[in-house]
C-alpha atoms as a PDB file:
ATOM      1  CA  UNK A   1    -105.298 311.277   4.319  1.00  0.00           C
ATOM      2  CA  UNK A   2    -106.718 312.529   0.477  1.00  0.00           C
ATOM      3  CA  UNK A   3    -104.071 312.923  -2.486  1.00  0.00           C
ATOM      4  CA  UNK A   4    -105.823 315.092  -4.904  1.00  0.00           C
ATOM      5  CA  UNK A   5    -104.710 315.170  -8.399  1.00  0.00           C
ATOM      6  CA  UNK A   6    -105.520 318.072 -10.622  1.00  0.00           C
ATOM      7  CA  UNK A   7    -106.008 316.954 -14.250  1.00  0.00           C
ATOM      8  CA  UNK A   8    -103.045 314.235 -14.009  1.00  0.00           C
ATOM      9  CA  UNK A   9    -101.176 313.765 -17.939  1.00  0.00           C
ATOM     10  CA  UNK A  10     -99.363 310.522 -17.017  1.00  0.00           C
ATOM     11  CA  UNK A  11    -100.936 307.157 -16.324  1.00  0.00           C
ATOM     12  CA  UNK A  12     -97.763 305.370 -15.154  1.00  0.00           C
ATOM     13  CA  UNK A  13     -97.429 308.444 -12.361  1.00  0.00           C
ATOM     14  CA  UNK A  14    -100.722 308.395 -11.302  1.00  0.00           C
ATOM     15  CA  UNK A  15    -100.571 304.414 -11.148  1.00  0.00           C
ATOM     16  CA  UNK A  16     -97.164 304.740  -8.864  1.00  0.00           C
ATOM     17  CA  UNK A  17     -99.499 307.094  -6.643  1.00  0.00           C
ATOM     18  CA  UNK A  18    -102.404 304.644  -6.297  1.00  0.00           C
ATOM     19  CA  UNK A  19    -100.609 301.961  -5.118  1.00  0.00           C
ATOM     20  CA  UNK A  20     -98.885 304.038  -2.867  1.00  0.00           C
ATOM     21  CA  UNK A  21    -102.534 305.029  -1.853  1.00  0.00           C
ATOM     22  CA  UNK A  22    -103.024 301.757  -1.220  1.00  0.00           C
ATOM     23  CA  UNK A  23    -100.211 300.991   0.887  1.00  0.00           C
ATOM     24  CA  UNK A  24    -101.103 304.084   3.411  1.00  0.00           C
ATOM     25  CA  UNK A  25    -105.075 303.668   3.024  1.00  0.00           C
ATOM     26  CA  UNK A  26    -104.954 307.347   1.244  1.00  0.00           C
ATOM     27  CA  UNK A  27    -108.004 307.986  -1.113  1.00  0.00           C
ATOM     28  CA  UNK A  28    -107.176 309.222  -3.904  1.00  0.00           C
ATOM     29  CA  UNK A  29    -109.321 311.936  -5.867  1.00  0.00           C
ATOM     30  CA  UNK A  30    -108.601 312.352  -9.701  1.00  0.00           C
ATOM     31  CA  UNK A  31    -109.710 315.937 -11.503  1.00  0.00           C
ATOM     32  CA  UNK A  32    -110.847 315.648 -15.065  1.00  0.00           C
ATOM     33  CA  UNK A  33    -109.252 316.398 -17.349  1.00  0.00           C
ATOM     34  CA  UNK A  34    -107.032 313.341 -17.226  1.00  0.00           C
ATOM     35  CA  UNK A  35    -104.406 312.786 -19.996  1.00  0.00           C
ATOM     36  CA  UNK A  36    -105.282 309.337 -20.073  1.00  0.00           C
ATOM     37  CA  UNK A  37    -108.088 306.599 -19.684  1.00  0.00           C
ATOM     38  CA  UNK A  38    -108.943 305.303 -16.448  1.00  0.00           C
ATOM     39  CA  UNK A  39    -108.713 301.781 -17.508  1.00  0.00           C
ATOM     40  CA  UNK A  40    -105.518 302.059 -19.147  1.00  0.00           C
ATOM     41  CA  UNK A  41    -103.042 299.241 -19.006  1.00  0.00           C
ATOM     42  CA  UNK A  42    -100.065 301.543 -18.209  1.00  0.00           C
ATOM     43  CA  UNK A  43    -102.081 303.168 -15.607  1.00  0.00           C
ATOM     44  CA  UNK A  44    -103.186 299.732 -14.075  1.00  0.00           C
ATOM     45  CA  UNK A  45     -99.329 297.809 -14.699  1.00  0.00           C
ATOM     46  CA  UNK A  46     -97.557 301.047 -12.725  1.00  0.00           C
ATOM     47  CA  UNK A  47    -100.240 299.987  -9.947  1.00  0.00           C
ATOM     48  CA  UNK A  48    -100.046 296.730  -9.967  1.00  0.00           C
ATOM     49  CA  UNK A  49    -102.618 294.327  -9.045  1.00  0.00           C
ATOM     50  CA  UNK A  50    -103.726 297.225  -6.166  1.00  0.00           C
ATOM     51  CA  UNK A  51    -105.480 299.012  -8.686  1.00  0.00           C
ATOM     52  CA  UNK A  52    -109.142 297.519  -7.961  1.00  0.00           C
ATOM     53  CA  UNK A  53    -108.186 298.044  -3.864  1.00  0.00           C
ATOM     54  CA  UNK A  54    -108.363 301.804  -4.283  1.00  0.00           C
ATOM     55  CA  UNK A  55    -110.294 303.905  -2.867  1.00  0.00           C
ATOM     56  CA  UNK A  56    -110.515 306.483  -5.609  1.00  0.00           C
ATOM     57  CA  UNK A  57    -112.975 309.178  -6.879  1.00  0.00           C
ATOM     58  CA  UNK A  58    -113.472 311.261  -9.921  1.00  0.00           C
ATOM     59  CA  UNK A  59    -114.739 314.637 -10.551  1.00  0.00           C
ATOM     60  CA  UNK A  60    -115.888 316.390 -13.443  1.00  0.00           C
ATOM     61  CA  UNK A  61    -113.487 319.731 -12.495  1.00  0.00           C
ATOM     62  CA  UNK A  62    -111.999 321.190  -9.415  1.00  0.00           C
ATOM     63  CA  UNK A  63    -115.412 322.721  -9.313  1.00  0.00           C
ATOM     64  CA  UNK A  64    -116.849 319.804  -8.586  1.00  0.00           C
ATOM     65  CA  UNK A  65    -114.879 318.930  -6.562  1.00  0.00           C
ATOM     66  CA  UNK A  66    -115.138 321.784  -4.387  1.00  0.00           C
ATOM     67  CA  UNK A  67    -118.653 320.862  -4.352  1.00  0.00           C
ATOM     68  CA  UNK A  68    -118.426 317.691  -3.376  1.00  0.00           C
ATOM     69  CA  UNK A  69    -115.574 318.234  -0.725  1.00  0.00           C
ATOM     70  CA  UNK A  70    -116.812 321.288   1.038  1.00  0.00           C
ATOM     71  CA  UNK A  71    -114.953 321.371   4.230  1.00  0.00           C
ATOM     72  CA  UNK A  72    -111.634 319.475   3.008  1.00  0.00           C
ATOM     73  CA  UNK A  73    -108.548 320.866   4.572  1.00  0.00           C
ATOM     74  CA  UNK A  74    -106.493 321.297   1.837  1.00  0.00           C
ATOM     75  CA  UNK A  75    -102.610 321.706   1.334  1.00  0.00           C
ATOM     76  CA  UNK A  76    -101.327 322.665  -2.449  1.00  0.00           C
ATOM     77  CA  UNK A  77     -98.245 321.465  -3.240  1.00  0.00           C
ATOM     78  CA  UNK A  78     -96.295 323.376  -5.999  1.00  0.00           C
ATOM     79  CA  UNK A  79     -92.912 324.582  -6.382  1.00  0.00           C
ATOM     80  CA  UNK A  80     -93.938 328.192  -6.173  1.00  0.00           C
ATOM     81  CA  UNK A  81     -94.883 327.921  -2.721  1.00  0.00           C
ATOM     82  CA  UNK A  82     -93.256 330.212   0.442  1.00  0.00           C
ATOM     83  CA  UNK A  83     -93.635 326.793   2.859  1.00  0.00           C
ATOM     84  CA  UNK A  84     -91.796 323.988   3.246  1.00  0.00           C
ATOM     85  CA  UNK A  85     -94.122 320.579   3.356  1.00  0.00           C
ATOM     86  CA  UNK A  86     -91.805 319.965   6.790  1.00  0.00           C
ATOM     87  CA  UNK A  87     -92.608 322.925   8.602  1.00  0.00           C
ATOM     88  CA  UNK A  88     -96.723 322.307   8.737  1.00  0.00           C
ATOM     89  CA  UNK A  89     -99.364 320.317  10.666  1.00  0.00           C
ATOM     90  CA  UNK A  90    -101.040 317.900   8.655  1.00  0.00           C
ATOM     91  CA  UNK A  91    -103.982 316.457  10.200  1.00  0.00           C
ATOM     92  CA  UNK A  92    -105.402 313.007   9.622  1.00  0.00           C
ATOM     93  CA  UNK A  93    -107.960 313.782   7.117  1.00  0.00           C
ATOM     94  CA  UNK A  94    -106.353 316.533   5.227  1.00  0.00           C
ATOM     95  CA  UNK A  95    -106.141 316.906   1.739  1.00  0.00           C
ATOM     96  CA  UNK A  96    -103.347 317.276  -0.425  1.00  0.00           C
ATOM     97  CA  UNK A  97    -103.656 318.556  -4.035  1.00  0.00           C
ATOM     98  CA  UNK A  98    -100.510 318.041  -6.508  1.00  0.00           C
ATOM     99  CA  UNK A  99    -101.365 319.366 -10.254  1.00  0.00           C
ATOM    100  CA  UNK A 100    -100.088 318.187 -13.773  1.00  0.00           C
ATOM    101  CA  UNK A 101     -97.213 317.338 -14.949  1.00  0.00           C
ATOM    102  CA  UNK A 102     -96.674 319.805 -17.621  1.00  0.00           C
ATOM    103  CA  UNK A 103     -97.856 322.992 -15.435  1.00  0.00           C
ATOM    104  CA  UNK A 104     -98.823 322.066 -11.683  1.00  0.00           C
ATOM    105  CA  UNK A 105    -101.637 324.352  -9.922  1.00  0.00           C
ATOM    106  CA  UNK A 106    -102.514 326.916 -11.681  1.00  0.00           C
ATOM    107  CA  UNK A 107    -101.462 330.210 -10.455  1.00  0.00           C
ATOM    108  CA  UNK A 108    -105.323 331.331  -9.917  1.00  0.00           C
ATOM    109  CA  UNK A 109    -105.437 328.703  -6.868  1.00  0.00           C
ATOM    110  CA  UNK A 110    -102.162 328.943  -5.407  1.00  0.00           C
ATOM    111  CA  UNK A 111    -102.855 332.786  -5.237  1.00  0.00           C
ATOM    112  CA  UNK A 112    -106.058 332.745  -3.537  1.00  0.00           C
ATOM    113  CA  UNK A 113    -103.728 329.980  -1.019  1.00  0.00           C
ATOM    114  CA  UNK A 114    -100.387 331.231  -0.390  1.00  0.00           C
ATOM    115  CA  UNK A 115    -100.701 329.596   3.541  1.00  0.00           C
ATOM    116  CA  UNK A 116    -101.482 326.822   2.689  1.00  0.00           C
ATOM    117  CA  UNK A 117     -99.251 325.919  -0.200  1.00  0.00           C
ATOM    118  CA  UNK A 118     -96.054 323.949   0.572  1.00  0.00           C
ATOM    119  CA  UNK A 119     -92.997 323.048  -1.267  1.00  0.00           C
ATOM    120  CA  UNK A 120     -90.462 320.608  -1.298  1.00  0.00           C
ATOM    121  CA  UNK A 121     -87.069 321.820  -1.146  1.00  0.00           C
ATOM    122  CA  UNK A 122     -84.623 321.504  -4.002  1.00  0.00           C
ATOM    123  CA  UNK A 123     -81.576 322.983  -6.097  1.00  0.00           C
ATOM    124  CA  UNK A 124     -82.949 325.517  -8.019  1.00  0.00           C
ATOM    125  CA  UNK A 125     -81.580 324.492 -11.249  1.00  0.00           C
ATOM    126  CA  UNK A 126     -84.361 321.383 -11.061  1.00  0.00           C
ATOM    127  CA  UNK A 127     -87.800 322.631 -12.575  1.00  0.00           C
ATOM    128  CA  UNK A 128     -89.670 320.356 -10.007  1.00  0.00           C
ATOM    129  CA  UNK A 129     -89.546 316.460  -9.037  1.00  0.00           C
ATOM    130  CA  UNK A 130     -91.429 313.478 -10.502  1.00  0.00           C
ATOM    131  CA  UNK A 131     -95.106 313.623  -9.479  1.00  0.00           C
ATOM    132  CA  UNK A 132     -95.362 310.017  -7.604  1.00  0.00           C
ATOM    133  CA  UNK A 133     -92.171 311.093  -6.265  1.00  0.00           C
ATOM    134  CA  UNK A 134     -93.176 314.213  -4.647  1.00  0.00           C
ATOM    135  CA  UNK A 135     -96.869 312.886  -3.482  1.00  0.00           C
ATOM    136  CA  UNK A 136     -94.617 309.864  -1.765  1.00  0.00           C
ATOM    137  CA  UNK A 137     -92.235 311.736   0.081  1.00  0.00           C
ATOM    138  CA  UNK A 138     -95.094 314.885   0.907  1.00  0.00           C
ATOM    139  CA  UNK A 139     -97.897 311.877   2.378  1.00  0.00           C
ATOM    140  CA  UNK A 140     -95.477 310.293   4.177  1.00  0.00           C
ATOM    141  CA  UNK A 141     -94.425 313.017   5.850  1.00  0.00           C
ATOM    142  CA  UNK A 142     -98.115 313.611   6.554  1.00  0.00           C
ATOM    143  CA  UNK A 143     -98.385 309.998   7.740  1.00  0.00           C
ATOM    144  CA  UNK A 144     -95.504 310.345   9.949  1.00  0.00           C
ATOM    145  CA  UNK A 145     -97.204 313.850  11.701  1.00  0.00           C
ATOM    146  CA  UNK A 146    -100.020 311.468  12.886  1.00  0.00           C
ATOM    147  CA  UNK A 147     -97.999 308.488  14.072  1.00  0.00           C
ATOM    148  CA  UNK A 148     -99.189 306.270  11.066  1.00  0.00           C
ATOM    149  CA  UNK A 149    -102.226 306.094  12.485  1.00  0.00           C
ATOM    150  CA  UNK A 150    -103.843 302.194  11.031  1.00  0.00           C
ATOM    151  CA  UNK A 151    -100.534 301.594   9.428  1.00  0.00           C
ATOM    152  CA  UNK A 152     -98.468 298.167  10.061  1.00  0.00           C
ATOM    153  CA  UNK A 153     -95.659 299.234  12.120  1.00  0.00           C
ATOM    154  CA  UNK A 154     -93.632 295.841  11.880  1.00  0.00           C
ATOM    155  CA  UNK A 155     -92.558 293.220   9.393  1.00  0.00           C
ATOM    156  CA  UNK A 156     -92.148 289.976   9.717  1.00  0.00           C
ATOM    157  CA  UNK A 157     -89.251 287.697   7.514  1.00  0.00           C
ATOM    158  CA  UNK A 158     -90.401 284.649   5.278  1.00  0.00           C
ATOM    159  CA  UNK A 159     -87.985 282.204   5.975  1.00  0.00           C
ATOM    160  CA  UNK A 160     -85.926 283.289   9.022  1.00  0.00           C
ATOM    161  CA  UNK A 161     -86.531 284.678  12.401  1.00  0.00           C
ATOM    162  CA  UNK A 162     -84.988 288.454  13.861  1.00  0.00           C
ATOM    163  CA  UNK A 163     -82.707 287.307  16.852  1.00  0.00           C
END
């Protein structure tokens, strides 16, 4: 799976996101402009020491990115959207763009779209849900559409054994 973040504002979000990147083998694609540094301590503590285990790329603009991602399968997530993320087929290499904080995809994308963006349901008094929130529960449910394909399906305890 790709997480693609448009222009992210927040480093401790996008932080939360990598190391949940890490934890599913997602790469995760970052879209100038960034609100932030890409070596900034916030963004880094919110990952943890999983920052430098990322499989990450940055692009200039979703321009480039286009460019460099010509046959990605993309999904848009945004609250706007007529789909629910539930109701879709995500396929193992598919791409799923979330947008800024402040403003999410802009409206030119999601227009030229409207199948493929999803939503996540919610009460309609909440403008939208935290960003590493909403890529968690969104990839996982992408994950869970291809059997967590590579994943580690059991854990093991420290100190005692499962009868």
């Amino acid at each position: 799976m790709n997480i693609v973040l448009l222009e992210p504002e927040i480093p401790q979000n996008t932080g939360n996101i990598g190391r949940t990147c890490c934890a599913t083998g997602t790469k995760l694609h970052l879209i100038e402009p960034m609100g932030f540094r890409i070596n900034e301590k916030s963004l880094k503590r919110a990952g943890m020491d999983y920052w430098d285990d990322l499989d990450v790329a940055i692009y200039d603009s979703y321009n480039d990115f286009l460019e460099q991602n010509p046959n990605a399968k993309m999904w848009y997530a945004t609250t706007k959207a007529p789909n629910r993320y539930c109701d879709v087929s995500f396929g193992e290499n598919d791409y799923i763009m979330f947008g800024k904080e402040s403003a999410g995809i802009p409206e030119e994308i999601l227009v030229e779209n409207k199948d493929k963006c999803i939503r996540i349901p919610m009460n309609p008094e909440i403008r939208s849900l935290n960003l590493a929130n909403s890529v968690a529960i969104v990839l996982y449910e992408s994950l869970r559409q291809n059997d967590f394909t590579g994943m580690q399906m059991e854990g093991q305890l420290h100190r005692l054994h499962w009868k």
